[in-house]
PDB file of N, CA and C in Angstrom:
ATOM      1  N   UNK A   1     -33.050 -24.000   5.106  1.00  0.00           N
ATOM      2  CA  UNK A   1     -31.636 -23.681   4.919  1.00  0.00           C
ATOM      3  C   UNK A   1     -31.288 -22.328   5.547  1.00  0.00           C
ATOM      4  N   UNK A   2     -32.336 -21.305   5.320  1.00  0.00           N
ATOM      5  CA  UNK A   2     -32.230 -20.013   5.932  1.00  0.00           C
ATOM      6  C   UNK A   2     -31.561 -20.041   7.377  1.00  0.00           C
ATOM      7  N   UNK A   3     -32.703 -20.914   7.769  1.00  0.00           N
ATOM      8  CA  UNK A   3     -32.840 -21.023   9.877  1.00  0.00           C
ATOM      9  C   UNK A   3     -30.906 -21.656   9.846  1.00  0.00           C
ATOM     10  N   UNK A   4     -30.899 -22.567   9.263  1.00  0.00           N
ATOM     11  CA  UNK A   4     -29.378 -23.469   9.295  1.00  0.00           C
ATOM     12  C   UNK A   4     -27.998 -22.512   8.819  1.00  0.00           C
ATOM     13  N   UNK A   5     -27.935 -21.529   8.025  1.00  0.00           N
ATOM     14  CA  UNK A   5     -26.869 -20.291   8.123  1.00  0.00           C
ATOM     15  C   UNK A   5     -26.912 -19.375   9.386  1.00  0.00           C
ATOM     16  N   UNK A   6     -28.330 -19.620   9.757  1.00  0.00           N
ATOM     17  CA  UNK A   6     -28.549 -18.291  10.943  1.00  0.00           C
ATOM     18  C   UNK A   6     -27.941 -18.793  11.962  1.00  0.00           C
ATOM     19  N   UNK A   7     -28.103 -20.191  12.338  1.00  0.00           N
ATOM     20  CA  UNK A   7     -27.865 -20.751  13.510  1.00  0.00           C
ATOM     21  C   UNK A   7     -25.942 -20.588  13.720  1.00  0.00           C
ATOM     22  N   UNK A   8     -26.116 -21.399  12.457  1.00  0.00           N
ATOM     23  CA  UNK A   8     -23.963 -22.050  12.006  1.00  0.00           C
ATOM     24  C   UNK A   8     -23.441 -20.155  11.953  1.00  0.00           C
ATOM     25  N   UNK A   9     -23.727 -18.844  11.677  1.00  0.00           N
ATOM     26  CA  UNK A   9     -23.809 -17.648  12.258  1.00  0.00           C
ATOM     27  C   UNK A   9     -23.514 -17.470  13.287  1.00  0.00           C
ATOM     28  N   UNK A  10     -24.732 -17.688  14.051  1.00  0.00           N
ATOM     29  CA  UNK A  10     -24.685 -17.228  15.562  1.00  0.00           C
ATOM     30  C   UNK A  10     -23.574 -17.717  16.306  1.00  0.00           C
ATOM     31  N   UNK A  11     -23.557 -19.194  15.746  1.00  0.00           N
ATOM     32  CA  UNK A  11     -22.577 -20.014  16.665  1.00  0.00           C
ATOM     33  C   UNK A  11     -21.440 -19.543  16.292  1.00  0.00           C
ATOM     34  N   UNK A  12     -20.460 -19.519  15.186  1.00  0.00           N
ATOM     35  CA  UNK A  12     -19.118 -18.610  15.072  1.00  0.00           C
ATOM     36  C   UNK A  12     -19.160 -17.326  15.611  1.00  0.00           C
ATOM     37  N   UNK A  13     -20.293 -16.734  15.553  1.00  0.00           N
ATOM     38  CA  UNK A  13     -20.202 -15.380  15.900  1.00  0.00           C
ATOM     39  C   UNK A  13     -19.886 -14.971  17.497  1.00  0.00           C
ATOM     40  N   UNK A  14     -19.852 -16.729  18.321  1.00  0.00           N
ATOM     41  CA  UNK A  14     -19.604 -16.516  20.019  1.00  0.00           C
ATOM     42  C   UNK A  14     -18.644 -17.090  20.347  1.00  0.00           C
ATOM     43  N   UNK A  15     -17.799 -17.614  19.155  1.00  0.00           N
ATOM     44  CA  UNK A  15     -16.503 -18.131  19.580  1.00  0.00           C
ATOM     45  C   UNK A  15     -15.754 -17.078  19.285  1.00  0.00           C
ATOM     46  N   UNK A  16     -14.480 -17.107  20.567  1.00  0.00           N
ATOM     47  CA  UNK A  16     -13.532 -16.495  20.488  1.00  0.00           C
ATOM     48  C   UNK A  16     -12.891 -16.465  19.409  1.00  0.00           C
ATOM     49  N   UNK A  17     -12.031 -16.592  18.561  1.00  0.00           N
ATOM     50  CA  UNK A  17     -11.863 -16.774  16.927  1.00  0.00           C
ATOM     51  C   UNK A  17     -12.081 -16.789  15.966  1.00  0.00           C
ATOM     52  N   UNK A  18     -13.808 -16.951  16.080  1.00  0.00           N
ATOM     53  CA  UNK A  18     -14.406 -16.292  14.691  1.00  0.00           C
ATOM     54  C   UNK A  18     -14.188 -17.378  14.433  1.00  0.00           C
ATOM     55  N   UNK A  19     -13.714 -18.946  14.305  1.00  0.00           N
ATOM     56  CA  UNK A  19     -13.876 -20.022  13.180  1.00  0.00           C
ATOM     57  C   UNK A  19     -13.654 -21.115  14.023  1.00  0.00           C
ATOM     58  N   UNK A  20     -13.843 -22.262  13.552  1.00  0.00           N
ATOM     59  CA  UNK A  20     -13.962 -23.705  14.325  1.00  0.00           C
ATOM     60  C   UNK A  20     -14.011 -24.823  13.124  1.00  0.00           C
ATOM     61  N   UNK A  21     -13.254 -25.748  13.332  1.00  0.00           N
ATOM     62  CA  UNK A  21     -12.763 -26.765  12.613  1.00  0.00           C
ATOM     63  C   UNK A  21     -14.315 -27.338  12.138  1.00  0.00           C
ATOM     64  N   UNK A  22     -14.532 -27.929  11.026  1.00  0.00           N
ATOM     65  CA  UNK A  22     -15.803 -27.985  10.085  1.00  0.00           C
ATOM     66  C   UNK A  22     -16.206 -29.487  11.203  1.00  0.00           C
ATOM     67  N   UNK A  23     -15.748 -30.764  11.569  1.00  0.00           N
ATOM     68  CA  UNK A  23     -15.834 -31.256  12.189  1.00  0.00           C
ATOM     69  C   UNK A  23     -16.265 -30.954  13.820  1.00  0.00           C
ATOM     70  N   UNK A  24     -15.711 -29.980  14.406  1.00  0.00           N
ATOM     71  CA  UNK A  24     -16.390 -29.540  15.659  1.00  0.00           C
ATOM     72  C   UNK A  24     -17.868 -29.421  15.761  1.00  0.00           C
ATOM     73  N   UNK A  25     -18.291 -27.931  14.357  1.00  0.00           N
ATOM     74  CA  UNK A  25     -19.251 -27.617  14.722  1.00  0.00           C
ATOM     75  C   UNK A  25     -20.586 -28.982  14.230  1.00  0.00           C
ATOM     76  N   UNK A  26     -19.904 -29.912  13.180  1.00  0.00           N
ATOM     77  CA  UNK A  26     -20.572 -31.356  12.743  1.00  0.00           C
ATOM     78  C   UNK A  26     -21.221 -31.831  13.539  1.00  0.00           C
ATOM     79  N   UNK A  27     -20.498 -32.014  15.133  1.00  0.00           N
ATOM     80  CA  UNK A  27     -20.887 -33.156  15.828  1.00  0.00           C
ATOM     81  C   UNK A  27     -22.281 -32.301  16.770  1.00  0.00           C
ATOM     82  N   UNK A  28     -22.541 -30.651  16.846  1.00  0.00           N
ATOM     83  CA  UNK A  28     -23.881 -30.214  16.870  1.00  0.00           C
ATOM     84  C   UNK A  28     -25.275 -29.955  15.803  1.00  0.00           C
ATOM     85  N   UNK A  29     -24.811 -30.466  14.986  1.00  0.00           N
ATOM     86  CA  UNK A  29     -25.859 -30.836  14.131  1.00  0.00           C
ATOM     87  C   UNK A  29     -27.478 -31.259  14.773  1.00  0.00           C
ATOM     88  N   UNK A  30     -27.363 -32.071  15.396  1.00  0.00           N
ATOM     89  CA  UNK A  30     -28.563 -32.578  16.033  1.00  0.00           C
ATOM     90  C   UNK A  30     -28.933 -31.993  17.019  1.00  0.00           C
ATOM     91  N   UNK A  31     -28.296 -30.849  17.680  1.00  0.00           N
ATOM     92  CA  UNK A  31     -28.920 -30.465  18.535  1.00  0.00           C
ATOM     93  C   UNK A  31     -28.828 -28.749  17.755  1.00  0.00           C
ATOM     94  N   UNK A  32     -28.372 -28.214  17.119  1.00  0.00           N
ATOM     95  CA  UNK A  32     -28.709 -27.093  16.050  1.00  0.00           C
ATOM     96  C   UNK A  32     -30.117 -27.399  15.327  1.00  0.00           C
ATOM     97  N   UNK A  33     -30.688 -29.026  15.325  1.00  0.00           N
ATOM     98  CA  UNK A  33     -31.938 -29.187  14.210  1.00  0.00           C
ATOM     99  C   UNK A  33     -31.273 -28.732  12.744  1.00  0.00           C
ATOM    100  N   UNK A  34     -30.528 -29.208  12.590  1.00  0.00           N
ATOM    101  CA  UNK A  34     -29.724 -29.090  11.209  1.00  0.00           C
ATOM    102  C   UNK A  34     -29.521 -30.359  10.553  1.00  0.00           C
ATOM    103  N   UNK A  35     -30.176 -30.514   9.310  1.00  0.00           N
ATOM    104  CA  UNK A  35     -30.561 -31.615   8.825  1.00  0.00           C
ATOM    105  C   UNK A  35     -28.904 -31.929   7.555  1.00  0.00           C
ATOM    106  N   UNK A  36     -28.930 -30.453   7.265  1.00  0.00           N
ATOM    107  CA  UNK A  36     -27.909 -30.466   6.240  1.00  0.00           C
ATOM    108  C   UNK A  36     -26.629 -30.854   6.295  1.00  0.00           C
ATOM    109  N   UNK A  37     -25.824 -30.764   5.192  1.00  0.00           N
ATOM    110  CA  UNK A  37     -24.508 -31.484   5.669  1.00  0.00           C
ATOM    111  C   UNK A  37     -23.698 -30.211   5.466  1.00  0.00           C
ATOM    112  N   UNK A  38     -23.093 -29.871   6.563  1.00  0.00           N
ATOM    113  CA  UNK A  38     -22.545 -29.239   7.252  1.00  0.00           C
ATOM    114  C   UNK A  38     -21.586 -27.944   6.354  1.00  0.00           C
ATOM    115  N   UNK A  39     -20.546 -28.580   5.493  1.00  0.00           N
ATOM    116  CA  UNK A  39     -19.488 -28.639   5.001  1.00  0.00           C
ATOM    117  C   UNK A  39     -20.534 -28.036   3.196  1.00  0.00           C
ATOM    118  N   UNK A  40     -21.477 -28.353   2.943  1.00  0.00           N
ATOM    119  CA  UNK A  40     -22.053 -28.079   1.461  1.00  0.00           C
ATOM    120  C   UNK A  40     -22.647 -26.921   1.919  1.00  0.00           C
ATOM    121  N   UNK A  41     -23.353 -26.472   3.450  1.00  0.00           N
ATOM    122  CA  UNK A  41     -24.032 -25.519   3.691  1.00  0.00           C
ATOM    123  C   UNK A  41     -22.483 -23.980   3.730  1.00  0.00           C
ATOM    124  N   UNK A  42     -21.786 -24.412   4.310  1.00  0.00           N
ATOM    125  CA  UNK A  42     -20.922 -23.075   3.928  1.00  0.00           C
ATOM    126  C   UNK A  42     -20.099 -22.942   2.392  1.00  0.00           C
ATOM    127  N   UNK A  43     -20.083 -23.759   2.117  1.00  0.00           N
ATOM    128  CA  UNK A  43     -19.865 -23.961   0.576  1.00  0.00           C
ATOM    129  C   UNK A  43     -20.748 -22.659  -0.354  1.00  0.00           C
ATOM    130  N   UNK A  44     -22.004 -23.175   0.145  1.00  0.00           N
ATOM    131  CA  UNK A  44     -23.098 -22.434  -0.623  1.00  0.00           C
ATOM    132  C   UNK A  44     -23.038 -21.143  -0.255  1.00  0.00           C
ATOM    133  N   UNK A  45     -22.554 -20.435   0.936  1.00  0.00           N
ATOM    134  CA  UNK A  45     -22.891 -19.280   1.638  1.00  0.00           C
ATOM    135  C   UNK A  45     -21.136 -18.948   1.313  1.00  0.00           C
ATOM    136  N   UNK A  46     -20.852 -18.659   0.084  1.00  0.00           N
ATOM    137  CA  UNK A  46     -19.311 -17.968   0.325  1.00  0.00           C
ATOM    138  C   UNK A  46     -19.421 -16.092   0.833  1.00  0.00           C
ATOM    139  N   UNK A  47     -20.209 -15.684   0.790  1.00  0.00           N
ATOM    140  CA  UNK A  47     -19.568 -14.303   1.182  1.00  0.00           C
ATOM    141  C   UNK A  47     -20.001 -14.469   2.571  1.00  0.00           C
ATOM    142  N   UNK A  48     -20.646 -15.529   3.215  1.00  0.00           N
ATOM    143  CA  UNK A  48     -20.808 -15.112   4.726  1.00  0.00           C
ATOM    144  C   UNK A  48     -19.446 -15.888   5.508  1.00  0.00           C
ATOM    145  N   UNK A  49     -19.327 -17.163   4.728  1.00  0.00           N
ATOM    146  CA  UNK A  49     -18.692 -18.048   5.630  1.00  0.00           C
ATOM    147  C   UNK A  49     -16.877 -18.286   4.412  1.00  0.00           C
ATOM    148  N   UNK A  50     -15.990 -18.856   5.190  1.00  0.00           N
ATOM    149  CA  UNK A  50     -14.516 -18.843   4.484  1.00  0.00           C
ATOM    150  C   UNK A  50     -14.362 -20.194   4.737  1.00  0.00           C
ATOM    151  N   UNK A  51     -14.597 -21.197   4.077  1.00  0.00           N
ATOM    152  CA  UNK A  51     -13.765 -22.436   4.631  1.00  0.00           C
ATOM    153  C   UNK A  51     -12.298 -22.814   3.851  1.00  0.00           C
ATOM    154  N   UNK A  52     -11.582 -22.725   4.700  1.00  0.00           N
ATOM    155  CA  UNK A  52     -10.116 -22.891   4.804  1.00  0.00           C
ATOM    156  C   UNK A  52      -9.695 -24.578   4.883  1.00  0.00           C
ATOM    157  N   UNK A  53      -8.841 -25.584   3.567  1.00  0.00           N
ATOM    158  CA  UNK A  53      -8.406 -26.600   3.701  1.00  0.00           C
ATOM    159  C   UNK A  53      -7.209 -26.951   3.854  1.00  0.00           C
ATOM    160  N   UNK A  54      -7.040 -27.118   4.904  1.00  0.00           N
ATOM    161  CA  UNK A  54      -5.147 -27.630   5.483  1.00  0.00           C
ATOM    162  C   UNK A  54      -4.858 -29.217   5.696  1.00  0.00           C
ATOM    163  N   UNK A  55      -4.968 -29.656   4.171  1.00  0.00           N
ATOM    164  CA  UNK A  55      -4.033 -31.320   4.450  1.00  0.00           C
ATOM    165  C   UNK A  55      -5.881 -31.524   4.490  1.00  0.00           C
ATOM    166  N   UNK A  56      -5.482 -32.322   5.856  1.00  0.00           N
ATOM    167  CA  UNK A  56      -7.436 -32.992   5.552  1.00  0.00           C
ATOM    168  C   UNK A  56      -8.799 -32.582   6.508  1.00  0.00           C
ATOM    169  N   UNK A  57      -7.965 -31.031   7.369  1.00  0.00           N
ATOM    170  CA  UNK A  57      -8.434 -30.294   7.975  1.00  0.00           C
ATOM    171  C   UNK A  57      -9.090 -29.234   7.631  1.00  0.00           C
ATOM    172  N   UNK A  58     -10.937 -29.083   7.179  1.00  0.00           N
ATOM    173  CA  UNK A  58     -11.402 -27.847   7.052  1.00  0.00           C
ATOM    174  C   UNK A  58     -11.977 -26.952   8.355  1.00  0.00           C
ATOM    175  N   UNK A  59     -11.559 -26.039   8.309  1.00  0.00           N
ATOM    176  CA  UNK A  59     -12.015 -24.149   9.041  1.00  0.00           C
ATOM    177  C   UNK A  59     -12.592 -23.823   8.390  1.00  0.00           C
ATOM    178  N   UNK A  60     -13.736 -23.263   9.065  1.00  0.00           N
ATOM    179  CA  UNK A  60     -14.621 -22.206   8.632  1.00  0.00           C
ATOM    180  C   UNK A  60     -14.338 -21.328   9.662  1.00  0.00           C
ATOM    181  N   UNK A  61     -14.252 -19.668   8.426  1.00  0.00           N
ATOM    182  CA  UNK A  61     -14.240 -18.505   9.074  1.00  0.00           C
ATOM    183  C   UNK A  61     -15.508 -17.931   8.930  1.00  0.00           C
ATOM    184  N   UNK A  62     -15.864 -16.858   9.742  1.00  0.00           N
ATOM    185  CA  UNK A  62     -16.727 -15.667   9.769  1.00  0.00           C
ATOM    186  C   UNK A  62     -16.204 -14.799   8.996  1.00  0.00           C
ATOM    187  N   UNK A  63     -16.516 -14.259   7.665  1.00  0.00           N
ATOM    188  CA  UNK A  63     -16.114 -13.624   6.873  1.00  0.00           C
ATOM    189  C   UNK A  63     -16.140 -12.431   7.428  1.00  0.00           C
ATOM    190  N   UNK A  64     -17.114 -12.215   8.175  1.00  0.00           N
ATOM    191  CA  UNK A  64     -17.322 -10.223   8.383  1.00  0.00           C
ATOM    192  C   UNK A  64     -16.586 -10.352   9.895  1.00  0.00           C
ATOM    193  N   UNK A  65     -15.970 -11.338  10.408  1.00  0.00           N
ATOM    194  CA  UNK A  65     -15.029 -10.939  11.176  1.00  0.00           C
ATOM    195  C   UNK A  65     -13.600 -10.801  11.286  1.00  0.00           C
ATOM    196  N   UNK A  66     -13.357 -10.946   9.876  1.00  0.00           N
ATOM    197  CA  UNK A  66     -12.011 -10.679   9.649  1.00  0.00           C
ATOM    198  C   UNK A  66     -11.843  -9.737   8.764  1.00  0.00           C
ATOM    199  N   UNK A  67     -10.733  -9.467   8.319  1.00  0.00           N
ATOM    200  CA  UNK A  67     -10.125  -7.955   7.475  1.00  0.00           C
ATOM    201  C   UNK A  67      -8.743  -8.553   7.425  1.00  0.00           C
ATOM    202  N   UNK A  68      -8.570  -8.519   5.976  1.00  0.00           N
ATOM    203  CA  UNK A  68      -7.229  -8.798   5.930  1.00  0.00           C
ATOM    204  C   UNK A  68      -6.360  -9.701   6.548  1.00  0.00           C
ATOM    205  N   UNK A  69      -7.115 -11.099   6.785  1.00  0.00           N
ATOM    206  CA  UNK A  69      -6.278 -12.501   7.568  1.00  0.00           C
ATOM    207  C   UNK A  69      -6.845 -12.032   8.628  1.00  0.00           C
ATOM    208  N   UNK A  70      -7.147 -10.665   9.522  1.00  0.00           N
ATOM    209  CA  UNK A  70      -6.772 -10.389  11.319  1.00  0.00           C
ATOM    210  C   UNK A  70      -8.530 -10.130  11.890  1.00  0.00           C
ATOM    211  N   UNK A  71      -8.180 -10.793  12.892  1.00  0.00           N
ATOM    212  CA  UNK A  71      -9.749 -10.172  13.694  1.00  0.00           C
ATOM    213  C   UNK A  71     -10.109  -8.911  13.508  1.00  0.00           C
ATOM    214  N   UNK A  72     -11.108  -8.616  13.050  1.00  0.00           N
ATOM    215  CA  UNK A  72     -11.261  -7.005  13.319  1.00  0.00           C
ATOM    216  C   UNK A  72     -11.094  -6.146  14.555  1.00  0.00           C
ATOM    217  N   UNK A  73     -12.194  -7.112  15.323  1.00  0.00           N
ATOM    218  CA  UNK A  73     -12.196  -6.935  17.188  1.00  0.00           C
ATOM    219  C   UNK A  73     -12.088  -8.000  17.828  1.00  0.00           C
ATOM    220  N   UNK A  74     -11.012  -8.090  18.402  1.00  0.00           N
ATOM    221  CA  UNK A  74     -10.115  -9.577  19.101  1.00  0.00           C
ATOM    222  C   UNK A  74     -10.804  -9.307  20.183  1.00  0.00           C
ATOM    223  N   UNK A  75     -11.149 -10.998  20.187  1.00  0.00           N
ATOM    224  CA  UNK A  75     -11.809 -10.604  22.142  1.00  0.00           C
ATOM    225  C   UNK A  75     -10.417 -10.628  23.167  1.00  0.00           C
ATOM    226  N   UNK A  76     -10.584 -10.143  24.180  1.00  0.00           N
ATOM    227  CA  UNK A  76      -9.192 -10.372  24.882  1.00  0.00           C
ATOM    228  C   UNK A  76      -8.524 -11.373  25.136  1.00  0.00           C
ATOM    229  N   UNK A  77      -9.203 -12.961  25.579  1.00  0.00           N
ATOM    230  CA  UNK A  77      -8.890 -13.972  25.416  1.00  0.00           C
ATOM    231  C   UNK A  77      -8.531 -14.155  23.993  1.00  0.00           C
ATOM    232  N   UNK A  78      -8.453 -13.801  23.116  1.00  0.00           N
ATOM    233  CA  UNK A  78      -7.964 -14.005  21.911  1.00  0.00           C
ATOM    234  C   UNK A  78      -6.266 -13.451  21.604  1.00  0.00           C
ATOM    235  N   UNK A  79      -6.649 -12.286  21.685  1.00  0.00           N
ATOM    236  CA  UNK A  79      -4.949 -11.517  22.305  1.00  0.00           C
ATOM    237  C   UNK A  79      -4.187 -12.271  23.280  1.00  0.00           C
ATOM    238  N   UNK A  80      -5.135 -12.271  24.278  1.00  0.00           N
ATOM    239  CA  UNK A  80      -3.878 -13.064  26.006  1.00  0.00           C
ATOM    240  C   UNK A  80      -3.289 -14.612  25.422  1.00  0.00           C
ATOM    241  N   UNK A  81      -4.308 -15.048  24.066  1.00  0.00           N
ATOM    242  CA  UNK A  81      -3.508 -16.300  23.758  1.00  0.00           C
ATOM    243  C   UNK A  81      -2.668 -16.106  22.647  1.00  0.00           C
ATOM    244  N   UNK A  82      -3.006 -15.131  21.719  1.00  0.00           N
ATOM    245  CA  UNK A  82      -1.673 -14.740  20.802  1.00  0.00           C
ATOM    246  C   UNK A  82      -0.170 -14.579  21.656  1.00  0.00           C
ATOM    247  N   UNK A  83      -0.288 -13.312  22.389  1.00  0.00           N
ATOM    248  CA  UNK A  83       0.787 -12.936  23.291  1.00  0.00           C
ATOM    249  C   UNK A  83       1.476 -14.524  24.263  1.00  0.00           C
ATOM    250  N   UNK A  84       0.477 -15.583  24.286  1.00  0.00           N
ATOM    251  CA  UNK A  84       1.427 -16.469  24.835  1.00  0.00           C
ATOM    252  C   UNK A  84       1.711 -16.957  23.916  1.00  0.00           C
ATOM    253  N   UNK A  85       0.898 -17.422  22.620  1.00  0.00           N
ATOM    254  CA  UNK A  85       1.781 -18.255  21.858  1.00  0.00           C
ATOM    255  C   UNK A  85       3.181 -17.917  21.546  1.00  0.00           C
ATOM    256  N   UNK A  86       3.078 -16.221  21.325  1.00  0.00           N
ATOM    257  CA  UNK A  86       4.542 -15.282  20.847  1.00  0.00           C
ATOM    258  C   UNK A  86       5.488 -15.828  21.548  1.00  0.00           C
ATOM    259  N   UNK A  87       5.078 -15.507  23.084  1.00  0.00           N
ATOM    260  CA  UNK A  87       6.530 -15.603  24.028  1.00  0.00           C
ATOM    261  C   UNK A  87       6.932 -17.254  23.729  1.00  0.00           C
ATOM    262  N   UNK A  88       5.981 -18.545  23.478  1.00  0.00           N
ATOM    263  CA  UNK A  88       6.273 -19.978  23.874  1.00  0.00           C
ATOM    264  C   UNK A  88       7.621 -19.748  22.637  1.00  0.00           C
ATOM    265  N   UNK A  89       6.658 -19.380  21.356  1.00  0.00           N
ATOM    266  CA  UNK A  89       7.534 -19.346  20.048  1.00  0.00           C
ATOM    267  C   UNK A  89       8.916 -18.822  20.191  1.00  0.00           C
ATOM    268  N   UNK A  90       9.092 -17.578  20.920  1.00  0.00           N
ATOM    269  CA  UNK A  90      10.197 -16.521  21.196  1.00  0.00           C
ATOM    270  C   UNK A  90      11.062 -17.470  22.060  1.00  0.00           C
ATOM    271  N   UNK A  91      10.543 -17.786  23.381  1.00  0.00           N
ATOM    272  CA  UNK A  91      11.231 -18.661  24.219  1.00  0.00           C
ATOM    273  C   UNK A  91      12.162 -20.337  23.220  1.00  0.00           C
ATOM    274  N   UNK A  92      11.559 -20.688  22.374  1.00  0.00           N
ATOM    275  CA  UNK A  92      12.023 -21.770  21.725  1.00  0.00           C
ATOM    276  C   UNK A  92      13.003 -21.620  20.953  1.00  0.00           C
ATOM    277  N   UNK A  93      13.043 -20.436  20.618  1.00  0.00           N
ATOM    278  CA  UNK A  93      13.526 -19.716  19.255  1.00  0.00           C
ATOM    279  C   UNK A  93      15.032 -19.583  20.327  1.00  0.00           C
ATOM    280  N   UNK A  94      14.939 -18.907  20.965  1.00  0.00           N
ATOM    281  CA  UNK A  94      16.011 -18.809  21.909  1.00  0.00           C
ATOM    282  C   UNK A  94      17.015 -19.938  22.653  1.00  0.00           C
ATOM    283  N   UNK A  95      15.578 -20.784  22.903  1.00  0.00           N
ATOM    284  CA  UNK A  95      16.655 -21.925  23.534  1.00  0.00           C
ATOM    285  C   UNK A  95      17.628 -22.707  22.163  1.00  0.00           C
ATOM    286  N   UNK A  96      16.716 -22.498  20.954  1.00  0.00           N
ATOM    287  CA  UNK A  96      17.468 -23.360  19.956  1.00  0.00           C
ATOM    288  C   UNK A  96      18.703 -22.329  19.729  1.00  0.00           C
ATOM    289  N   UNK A  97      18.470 -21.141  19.603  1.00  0.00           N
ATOM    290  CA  UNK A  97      19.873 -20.031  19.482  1.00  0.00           C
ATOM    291  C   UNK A  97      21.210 -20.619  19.922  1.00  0.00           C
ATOM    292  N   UNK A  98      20.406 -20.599  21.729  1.00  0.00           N
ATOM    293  CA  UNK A  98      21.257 -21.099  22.857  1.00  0.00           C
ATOM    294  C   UNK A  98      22.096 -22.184  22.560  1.00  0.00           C
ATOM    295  N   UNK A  99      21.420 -23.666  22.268  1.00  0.00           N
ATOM    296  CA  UNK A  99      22.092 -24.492  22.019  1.00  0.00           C
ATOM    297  C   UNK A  99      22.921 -24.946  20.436  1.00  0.00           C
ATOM    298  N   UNK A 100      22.418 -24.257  19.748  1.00  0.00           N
ATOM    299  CA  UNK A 100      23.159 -23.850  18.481  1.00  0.00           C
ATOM    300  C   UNK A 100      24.735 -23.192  18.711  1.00  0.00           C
ATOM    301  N   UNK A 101      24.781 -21.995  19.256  1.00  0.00           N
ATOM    302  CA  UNK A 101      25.875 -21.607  20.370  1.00  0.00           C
ATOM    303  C   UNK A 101      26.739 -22.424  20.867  1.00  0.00           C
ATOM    304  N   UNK A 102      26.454 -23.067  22.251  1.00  0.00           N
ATOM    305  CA  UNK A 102      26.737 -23.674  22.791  1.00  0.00           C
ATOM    306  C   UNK A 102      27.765 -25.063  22.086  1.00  0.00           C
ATOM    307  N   UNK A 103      26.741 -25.414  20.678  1.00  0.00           N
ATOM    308  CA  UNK A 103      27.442 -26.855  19.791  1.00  0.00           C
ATOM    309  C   UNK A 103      28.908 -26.094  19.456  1.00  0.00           C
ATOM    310  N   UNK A 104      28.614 -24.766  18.618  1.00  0.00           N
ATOM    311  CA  UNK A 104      29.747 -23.787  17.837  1.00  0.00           C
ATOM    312  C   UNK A 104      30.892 -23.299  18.767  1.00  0.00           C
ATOM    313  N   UNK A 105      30.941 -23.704  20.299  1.00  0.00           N
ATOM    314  CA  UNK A 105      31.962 -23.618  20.948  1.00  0.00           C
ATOM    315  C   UNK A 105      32.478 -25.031  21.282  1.00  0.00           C
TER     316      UNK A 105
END
């Protein structure tokens, strides 16, 4: 079980985000040599690992890479995709303004 936190570790610890849908990292099981089931192994490990349930979607976080909801140290690809999501969000936000407007005349 030791070797199987170290591994499911390492591996969040090289993704950009610090976390990956409990199903992603599932389907490396067999090639991790991880016998366990996936989802009971971070269960057991709460101060290392955060699993997060949305509807019928579990995340697991890297606990020691976050602070307060936020990355501690964002890799840059992590930022360059915040900053686009902002503008897509900002840009939408606007066009609905726009055509909100547009109805009110």
């Amino acid at each position: 079980e030791k070797r199987a936190v170290a591994v499911a570790h390492e591996f969040l610890s090289l993704t950009v985000e610090k976390m990956v849908e409990v199903e992603k990292i599932s389907h490396f099981r067999k090639c991790f040599g991880i016998d366990l089931n996936i989802r009971d192994l971070f269960l057991d490990h709460p101060g290392m690992f955060y699993l997060s349930t949305k509807g019928k979607r579990h995340t697991v976080f890297l606990r020691e890479a976050y602070e307060r909801g936020r990355l501690i140290d964002p890799n840059p690809v992590y930022d360059t995709r915040r900053k686009l999501l902002d503008l897509v969000l900002l840009g939408r936000h606007a066009a609905l303004s726009d055509s909100n407007m547009s109805e009110q005349e």
